[in-house]
C-alpha atoms as a PDB file:
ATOM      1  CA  UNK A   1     102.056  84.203 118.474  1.00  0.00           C
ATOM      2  CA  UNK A   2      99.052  84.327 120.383  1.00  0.00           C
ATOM      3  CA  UNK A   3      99.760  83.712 124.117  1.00  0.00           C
ATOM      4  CA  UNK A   4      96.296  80.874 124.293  1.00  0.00           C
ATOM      5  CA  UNK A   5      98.166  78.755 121.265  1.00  0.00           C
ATOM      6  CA  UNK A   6     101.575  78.838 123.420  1.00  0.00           C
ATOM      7  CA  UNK A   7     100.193  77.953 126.088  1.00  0.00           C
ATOM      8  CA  UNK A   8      98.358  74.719 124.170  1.00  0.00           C
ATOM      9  CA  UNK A   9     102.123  73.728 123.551  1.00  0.00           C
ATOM     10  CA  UNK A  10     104.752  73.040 121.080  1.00  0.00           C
ATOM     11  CA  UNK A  11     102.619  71.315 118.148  1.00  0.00           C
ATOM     12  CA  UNK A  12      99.932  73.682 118.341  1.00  0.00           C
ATOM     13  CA  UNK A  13     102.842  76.833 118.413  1.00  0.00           C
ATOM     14  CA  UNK A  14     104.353  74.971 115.384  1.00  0.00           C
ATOM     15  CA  UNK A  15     100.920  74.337 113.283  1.00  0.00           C
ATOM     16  CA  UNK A  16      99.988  78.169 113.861  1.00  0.00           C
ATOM     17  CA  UNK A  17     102.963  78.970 112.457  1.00  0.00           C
ATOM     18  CA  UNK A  18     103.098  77.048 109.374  1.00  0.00           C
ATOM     19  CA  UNK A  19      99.194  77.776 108.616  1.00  0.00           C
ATOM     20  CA  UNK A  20     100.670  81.220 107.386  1.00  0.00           C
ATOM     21  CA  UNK A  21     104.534  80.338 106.453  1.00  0.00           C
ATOM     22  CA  UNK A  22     103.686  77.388 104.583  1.00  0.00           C
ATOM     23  CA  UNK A  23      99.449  77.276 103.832  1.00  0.00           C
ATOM     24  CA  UNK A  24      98.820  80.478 102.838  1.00  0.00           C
ATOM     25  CA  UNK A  25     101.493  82.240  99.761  1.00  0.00           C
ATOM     26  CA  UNK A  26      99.620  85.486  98.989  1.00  0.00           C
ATOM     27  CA  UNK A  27     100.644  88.000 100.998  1.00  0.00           C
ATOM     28  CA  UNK A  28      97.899  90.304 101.179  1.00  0.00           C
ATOM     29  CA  UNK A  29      95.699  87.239 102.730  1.00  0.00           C
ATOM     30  CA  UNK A  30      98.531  86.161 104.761  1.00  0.00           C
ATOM     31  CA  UNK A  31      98.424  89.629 106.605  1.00  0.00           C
ATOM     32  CA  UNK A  32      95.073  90.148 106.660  1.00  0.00           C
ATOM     33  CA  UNK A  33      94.287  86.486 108.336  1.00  0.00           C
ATOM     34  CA  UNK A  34      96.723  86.812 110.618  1.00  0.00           C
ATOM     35  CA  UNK A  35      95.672  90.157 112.359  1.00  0.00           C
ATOM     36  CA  UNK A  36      91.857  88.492 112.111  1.00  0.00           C
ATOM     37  CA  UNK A  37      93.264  85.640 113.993  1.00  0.00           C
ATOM     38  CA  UNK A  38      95.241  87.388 116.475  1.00  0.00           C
ATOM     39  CA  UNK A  39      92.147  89.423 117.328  1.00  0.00           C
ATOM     40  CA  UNK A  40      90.053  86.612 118.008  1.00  0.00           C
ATOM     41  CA  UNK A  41      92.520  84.432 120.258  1.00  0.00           C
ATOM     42  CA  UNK A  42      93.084  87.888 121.967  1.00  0.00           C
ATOM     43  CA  UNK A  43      88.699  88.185 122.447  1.00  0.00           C
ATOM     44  CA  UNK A  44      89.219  84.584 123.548  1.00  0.00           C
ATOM     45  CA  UNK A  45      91.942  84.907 126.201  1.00  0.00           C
ATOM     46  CA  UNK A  46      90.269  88.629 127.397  1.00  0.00           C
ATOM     47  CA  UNK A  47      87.127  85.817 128.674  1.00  0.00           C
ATOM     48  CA  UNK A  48      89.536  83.017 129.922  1.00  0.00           C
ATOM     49  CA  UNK A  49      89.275  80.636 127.488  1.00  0.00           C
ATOM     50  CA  UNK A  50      91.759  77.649 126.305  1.00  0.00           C
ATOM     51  CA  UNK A  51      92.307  76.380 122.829  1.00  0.00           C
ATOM     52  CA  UNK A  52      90.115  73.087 123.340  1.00  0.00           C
ATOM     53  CA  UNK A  53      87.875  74.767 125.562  1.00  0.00           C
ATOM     54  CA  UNK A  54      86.441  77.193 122.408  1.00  0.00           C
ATOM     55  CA  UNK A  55      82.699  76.332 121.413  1.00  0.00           C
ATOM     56  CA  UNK A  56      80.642  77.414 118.505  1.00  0.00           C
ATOM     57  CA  UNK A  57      78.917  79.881 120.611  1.00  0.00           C
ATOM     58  CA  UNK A  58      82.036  81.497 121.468  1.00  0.00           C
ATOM     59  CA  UNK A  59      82.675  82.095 117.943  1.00  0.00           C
ATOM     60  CA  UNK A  60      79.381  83.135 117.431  1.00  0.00           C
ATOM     61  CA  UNK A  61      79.240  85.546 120.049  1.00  0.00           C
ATOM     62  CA  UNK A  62      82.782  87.178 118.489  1.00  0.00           C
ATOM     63  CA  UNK A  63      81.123  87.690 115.150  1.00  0.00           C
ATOM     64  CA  UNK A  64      77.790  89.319 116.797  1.00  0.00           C
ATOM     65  CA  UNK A  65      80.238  91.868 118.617  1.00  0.00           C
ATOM     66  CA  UNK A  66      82.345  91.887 114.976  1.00  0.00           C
ATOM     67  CA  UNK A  67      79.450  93.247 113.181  1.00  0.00           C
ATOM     68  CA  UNK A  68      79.003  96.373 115.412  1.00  0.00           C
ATOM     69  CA  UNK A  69      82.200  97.401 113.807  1.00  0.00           C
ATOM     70  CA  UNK A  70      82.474  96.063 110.436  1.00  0.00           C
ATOM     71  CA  UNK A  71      80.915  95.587 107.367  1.00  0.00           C
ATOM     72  CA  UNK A  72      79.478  92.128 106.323  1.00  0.00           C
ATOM     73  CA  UNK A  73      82.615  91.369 103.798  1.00  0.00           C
ATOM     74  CA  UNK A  74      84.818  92.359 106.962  1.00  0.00           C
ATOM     75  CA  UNK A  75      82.898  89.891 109.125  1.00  0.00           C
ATOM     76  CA  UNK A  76      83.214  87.288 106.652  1.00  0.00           C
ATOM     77  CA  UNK A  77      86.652  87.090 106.156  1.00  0.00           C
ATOM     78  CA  UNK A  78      87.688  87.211 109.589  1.00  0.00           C
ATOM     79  CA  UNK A  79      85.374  84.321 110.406  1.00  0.00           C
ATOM     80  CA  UNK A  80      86.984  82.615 107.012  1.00  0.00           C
ATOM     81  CA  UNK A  81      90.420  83.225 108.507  1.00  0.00           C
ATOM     82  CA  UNK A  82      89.587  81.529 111.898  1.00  0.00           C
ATOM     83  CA  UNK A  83      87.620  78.879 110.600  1.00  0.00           C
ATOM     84  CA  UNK A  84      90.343  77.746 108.395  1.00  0.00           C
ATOM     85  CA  UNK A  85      92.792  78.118 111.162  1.00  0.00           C
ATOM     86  CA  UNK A  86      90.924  75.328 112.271  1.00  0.00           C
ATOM     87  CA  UNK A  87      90.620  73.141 109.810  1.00  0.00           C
ATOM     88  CA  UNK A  88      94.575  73.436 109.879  1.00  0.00           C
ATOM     89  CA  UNK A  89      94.631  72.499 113.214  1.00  0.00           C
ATOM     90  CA  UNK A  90      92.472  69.783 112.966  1.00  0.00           C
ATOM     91  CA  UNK A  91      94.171  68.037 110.475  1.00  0.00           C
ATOM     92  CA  UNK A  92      97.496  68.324 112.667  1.00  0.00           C
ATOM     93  CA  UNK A  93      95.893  66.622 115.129  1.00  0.00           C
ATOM     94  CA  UNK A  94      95.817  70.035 117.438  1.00  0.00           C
ATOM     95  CA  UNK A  95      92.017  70.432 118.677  1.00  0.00           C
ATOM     96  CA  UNK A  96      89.500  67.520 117.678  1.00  0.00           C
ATOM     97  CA  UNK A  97      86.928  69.799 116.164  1.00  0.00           C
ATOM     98  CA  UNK A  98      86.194  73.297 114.723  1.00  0.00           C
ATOM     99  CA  UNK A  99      84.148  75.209 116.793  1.00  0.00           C
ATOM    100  CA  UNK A 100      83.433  78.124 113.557  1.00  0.00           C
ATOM    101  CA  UNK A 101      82.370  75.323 110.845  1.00  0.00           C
ATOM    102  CA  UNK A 102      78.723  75.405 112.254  1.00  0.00           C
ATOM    103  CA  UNK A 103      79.230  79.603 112.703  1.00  0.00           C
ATOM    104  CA  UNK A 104      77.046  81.533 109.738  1.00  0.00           C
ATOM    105  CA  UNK A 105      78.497  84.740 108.882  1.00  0.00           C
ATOM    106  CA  UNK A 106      76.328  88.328 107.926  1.00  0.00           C
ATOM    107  CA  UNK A 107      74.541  87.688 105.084  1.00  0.00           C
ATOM    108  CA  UNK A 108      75.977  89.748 102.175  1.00  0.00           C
ATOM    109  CA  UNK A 109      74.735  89.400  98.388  1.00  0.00           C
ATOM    110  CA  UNK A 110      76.865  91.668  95.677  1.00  0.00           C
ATOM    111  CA  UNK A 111      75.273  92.198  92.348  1.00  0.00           C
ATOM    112  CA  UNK A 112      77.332  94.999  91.300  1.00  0.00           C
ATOM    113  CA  UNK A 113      80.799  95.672  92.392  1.00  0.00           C
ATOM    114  CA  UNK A 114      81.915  99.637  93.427  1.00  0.00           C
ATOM    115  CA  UNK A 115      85.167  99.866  91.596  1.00  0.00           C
ATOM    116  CA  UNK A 116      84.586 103.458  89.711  1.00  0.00           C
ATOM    117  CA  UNK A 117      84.089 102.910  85.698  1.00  0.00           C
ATOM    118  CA  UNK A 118      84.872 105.454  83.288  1.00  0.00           C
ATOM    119  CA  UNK A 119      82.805 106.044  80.683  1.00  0.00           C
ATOM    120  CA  UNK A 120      84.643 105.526  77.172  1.00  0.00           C
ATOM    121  CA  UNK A 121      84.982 109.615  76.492  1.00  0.00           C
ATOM    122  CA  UNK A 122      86.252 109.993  80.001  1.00  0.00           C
ATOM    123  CA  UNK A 123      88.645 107.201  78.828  1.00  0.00           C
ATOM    124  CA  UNK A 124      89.621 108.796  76.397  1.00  0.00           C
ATOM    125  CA  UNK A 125      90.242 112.127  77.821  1.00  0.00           C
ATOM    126  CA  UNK A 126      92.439 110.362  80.623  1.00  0.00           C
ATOM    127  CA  UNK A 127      94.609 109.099  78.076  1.00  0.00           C
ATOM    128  CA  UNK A 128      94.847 112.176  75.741  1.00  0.00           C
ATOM    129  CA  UNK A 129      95.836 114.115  78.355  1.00  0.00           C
ATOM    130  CA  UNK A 130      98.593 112.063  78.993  1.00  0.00           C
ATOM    131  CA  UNK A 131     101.887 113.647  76.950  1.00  0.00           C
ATOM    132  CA  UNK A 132     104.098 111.161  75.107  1.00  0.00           C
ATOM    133  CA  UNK A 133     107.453 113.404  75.684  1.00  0.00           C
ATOM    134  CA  UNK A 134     108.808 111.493  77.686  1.00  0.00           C
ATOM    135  CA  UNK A 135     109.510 107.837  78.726  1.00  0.00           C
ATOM    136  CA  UNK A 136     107.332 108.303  82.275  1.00  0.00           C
ATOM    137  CA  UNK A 137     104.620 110.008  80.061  1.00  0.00           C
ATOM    138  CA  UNK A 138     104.564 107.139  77.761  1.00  0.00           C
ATOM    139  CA  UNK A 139     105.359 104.180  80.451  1.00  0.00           C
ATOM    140  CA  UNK A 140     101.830 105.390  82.176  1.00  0.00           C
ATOM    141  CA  UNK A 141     100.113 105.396  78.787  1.00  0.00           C
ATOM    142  CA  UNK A 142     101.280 101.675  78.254  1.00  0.00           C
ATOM    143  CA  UNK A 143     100.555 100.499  82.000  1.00  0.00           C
ATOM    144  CA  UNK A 144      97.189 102.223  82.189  1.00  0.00           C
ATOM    145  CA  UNK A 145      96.296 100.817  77.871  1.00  0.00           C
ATOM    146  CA  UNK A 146      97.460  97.482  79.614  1.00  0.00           C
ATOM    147  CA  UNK A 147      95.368  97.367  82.596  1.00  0.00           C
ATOM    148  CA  UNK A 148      92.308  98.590  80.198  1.00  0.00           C
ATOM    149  CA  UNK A 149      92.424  96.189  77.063  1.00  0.00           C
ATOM    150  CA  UNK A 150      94.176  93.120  78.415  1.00  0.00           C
ATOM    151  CA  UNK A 151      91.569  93.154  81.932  1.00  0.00           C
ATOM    152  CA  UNK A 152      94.675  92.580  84.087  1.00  0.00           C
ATOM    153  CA  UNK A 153      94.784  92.564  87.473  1.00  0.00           C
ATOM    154  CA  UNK A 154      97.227  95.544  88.467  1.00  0.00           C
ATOM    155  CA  UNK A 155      99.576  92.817  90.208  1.00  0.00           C
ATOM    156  CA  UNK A 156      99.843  90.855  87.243  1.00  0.00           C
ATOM    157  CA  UNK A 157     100.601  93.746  85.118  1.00  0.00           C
ATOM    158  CA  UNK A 158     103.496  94.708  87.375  1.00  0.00           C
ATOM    159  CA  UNK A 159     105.119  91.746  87.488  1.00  0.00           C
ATOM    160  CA  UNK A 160     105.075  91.544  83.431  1.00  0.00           C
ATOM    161  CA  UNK A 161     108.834  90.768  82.709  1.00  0.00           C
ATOM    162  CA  UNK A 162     109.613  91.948  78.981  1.00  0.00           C
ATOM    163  CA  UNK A 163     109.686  88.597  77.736  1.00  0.00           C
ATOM    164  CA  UNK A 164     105.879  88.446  78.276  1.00  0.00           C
ATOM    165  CA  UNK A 165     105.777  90.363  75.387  1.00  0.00           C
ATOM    166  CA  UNK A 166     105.428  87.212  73.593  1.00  0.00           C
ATOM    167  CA  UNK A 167     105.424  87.780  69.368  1.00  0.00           C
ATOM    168  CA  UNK A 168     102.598  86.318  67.683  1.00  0.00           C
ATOM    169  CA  UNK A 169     102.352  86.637  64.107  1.00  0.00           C
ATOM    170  CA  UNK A 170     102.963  90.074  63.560  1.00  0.00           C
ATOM    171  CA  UNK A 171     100.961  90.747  66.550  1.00  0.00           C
ATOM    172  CA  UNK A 172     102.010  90.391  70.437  1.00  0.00           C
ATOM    173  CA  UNK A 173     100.403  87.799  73.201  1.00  0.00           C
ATOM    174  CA  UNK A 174     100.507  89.322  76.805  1.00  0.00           C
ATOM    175  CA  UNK A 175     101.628  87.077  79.154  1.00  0.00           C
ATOM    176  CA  UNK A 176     100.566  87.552  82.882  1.00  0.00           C
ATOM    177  CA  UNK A 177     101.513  85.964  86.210  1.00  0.00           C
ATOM    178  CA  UNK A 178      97.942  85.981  87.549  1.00  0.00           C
ATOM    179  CA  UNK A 179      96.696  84.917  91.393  1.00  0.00           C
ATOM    180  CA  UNK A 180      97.371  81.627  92.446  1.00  0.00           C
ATOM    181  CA  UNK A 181     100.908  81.215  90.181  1.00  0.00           C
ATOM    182  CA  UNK A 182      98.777  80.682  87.322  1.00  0.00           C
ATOM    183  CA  UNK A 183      99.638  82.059  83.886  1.00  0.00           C
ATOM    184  CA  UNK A 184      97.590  83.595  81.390  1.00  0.00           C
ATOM    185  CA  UNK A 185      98.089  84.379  78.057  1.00  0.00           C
ATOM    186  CA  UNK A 186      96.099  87.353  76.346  1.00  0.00           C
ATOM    187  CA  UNK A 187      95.871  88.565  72.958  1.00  0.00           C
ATOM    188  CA  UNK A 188      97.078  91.823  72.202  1.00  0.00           C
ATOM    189  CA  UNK A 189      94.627  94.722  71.147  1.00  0.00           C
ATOM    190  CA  UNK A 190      96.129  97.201  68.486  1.00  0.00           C
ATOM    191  CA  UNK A 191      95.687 100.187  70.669  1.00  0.00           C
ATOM    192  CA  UNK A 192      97.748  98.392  73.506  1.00  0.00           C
ATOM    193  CA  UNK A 193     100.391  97.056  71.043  1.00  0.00           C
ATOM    194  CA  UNK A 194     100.822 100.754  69.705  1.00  0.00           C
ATOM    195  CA  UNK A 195     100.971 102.011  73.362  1.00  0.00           C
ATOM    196  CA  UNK A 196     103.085  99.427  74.287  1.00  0.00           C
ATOM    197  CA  UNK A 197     105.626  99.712  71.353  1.00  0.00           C
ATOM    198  CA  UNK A 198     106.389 103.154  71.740  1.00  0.00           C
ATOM    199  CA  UNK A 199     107.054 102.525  75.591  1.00  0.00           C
ATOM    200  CA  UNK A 200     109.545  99.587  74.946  1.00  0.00           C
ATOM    201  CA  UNK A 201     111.327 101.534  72.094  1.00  0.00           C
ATOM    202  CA  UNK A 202     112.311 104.786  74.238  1.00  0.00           C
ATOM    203  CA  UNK A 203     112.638 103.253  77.496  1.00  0.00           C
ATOM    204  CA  UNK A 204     115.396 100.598  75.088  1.00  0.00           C
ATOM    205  CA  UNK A 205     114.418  97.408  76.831  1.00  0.00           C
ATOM    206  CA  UNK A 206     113.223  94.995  74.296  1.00  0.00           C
ATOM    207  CA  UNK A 207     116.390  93.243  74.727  1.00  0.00           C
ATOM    208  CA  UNK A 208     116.393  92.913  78.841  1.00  0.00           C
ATOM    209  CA  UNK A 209     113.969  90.057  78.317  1.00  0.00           C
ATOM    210  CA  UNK A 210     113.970  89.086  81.945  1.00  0.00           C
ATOM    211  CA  UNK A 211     114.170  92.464  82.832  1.00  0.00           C
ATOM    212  CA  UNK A 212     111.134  94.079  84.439  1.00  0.00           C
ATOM    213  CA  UNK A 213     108.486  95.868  82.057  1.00  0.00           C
ATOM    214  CA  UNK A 214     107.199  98.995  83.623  1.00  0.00           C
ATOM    215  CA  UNK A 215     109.646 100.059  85.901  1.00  0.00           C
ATOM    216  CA  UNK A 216     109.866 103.549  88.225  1.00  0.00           C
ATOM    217  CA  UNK A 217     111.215 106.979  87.122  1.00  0.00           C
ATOM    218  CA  UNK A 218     112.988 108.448  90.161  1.00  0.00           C
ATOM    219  CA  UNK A 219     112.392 111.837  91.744  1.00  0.00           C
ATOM    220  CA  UNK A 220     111.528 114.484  89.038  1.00  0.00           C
ATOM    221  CA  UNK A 221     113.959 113.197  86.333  1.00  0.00           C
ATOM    222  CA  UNK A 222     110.699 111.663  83.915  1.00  0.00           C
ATOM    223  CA  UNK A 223     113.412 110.806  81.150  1.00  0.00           C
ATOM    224  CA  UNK A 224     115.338 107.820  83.003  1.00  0.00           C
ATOM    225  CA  UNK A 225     113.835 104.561  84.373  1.00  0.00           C
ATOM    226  CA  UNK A 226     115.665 102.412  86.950  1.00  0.00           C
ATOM    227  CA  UNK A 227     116.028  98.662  86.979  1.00  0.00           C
ATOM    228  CA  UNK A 228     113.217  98.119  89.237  1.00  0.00           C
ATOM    229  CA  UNK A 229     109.239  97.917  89.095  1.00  0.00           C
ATOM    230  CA  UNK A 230     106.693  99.736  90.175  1.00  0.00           C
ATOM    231  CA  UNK A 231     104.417  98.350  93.039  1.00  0.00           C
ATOM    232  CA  UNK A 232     100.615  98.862  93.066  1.00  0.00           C
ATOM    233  CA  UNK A 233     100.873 101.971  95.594  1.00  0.00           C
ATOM    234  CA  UNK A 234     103.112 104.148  93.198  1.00  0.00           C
ATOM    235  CA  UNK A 235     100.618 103.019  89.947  1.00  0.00           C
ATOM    236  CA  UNK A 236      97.783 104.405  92.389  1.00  0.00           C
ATOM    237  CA  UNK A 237      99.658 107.632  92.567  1.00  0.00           C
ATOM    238  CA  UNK A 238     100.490 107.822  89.046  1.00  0.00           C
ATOM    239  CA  UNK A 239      96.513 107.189  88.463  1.00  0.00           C
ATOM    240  CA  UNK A 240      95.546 109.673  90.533  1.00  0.00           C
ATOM    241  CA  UNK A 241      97.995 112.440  89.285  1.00  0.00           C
ATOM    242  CA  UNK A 242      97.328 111.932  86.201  1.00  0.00           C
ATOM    243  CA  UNK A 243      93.128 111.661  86.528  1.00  0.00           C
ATOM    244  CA  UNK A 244      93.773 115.013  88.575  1.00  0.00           C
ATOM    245  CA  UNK A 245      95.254 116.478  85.543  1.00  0.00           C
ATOM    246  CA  UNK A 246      92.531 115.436  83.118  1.00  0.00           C
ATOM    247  CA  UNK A 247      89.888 116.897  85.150  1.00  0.00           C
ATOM    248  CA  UNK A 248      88.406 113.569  86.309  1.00  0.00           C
ATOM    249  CA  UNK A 249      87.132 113.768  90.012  1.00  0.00           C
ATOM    250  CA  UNK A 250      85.951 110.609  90.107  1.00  0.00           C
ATOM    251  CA  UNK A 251      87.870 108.613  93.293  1.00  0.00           C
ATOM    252  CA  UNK A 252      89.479 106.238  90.075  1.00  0.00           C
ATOM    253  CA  UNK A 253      92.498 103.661  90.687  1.00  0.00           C
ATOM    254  CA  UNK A 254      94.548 101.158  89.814  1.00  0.00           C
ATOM    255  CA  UNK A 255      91.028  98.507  89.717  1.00  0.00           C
ATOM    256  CA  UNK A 256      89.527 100.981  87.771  1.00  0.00           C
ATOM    257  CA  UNK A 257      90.519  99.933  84.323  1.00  0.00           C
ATOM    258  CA  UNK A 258      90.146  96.099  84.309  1.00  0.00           C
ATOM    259  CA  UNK A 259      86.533  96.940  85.710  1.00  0.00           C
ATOM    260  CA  UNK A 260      86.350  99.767  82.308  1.00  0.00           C
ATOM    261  CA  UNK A 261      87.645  97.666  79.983  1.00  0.00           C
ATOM    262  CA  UNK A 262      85.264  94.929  81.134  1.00  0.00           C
ATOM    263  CA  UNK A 263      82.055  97.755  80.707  1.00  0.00           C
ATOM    264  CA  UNK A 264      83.531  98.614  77.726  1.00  0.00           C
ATOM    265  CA  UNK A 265      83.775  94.610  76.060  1.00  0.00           C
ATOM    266  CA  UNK A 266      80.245  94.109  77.189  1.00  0.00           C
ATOM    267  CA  UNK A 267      78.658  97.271  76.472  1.00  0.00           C
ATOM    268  CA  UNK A 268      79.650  96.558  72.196  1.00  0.00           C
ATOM    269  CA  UNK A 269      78.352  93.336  72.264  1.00  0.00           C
ATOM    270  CA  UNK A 270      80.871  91.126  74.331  1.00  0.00           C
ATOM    271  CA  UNK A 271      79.949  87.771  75.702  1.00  0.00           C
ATOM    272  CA  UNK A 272      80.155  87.381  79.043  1.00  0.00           C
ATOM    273  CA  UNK A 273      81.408  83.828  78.332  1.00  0.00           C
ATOM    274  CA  UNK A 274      84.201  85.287  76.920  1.00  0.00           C
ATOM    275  CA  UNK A 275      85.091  88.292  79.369  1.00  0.00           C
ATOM    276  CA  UNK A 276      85.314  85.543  82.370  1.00  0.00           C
ATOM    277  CA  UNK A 277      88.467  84.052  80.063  1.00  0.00           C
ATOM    278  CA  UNK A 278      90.023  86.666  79.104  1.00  0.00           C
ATOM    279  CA  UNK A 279      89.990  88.491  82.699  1.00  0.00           C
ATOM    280  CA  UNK A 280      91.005  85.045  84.109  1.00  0.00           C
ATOM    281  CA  UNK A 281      87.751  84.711  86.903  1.00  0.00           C
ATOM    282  CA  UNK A 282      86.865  81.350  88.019  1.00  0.00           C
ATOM    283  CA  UNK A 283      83.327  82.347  88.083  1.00  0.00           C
ATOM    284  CA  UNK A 284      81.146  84.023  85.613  1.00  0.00           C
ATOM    285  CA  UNK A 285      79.507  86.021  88.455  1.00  0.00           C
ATOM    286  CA  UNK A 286      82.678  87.286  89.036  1.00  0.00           C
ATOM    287  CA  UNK A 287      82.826  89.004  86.072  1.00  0.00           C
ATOM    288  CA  UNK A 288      79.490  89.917  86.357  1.00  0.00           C
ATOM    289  CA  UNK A 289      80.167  92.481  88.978  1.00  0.00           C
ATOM    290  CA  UNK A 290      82.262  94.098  86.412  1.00  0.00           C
ATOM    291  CA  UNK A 291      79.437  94.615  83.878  1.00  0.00           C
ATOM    292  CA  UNK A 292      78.018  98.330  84.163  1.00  0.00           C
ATOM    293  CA  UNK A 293      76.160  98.644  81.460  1.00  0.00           C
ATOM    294  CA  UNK A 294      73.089  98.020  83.337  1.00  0.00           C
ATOM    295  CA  UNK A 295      74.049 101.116  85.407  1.00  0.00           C
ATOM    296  CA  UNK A 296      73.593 103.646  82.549  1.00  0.00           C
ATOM    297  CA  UNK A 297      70.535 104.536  82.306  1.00  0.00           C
ATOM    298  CA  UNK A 298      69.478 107.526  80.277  1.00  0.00           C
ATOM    299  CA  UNK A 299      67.270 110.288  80.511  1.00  0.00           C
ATOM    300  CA  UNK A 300      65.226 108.708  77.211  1.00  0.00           C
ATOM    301  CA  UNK A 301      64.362 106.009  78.829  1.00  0.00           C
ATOM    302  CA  UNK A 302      62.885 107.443  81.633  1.00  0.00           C
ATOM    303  CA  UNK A 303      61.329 109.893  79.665  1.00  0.00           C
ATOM    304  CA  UNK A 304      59.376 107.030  78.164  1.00  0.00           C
ATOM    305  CA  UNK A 305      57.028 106.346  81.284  1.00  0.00           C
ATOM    306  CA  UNK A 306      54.072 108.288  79.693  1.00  0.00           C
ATOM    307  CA  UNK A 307      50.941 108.543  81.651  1.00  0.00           C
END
């Protein structure tokens, strides 16, 4: 805990506390808001200041010396983090006011979000390259299918217990455990179900229903799976092993897919209306970001500025 809220007392030590215990269940943002508010109350007790003795301009000044450092998304989060800090405190009847509500972060407009997107041959290629003799070859086939065609996040994916699986028809509904504790159901494409069907069947866990789906393959043994899932950093490996061995350079990962599969929905006549549901974004800018298929511009249509 930051030595200035100590030394404001008991109720502030308490509220500071619970903004991240109990206010804030992700996490990633939990860490991430923390270390932004440490580093601030640290810039604040460096130039003597109390907890009610912050001003706007203090803040201000902190996110002047911030962008030196950072980039604009940086900057805004950590003002985000501090200015909701406040809010927090305010409401526990801590400090009256909140000195970073009037405090205007950088400026910073995306149009088109950086995740890498492969193109649907490089897709392809990726996945062809993948072998299917074992249960590891075939578990990355299924988890990388699954990331493409349903648009999931790669949390979500990894937390798929078996049971989300869910038979409709004579077809499958992917259930996902999406940001937020929301759910969200997705039909299943035919490639996925095929990719995901030979998975379940030689792994022999379509009856461990609340076991986990795609679980790790330890050391060098790529015949066995263990009772437990994979996390995002291990999927990132996989990824980048296996884009390594397909002759893919591009810097791809784990993102890479929902942003492809996107492309790819769009690209054959997709509506965007549509894409926002199915990847589960609140906003249909959102899923704009994820639309390349302004990005590919050909050498014809160049060619076609004739003077």
């Amino acid at each position: 805990m930051p030595a200035l809220i100590a030394h404001a007392g008991d109720q502030a030590g308490w509220r500071y506390v619970e903004f991240f215990s109990a206010n804030i269940r992700n996490p990633n943002t939990r860490r991430a808001y923390a270390r932004a508010c440490a580093q601030f109350f640290a810039w604040c007790e460096d130039r003597q200041l109390a907890l009610t003795t912050i001003r706007s301009v203090h803040v201000a000044t902190w996110v002047e010396q911030l962008q030196e450092k950072h980039s604009a998304p940086g900057v805004k989060q950590q003002l985000a983090a501090v200015r909701m800090l406040f809010d927090w405190l305010i409401t526990g009847q801590v400090v009256p006011t909140n000195p970073a509500a009037a405090v205007r972060g950088p400026k910073h407009v995306v149009k088109t979000g950086k995740t890498p997107v492969l193109e649907a041959a490089e897709w392809r290629k990726l996945i062809d390259s993948i072998p299917t003799d074992t249960v590891r070859d075939l578990r990355d086939r299924a988890l990388i299918a699954t990331l493409t065609y349903s648009f999931a996040r790669i949390g979500a994916a990894l937390k798929m217990k078996v049971e989300g699986l869910q038979p409709k028809g004579s077809a499958w509904r992917l259930r996902l455990h999406e940001k937020g504790g929301r759910y969200h159901e997705m039909p299943c494409h035919h490639s996925l179900a095929e990719a995901l069907h030979a998975y379940v069947a030689a792994a022999d866990v379509a009856e461990d229903r609340k076991g986990w789906l795609f679980r790790t393959s330890p050391g060098h043994n790529a015949t066995v799976l263990t009772e437990q899932p994979m996390d995002q950093s291990a999927a990132w490996l996989m990824i980048r092993r296996r884009a390594a061995a397909a002759g893919i350079h591009a810097q791809i990962g784990n993102h890479t897919f929902r942003a492809t599969g996107i492309t790819a929905y769009l690209e054959n006549g997709g509506q965007l209306a549509h894409a926002q549901t199915m990847a589960a974004h609140e906003s249909p800018r959102t899923t704009k970001l994820y639309d390349r298929t302004k990005d590919r511009l050909t050498q014809p249509e160049v060619e076609k500025i004739r003077l």
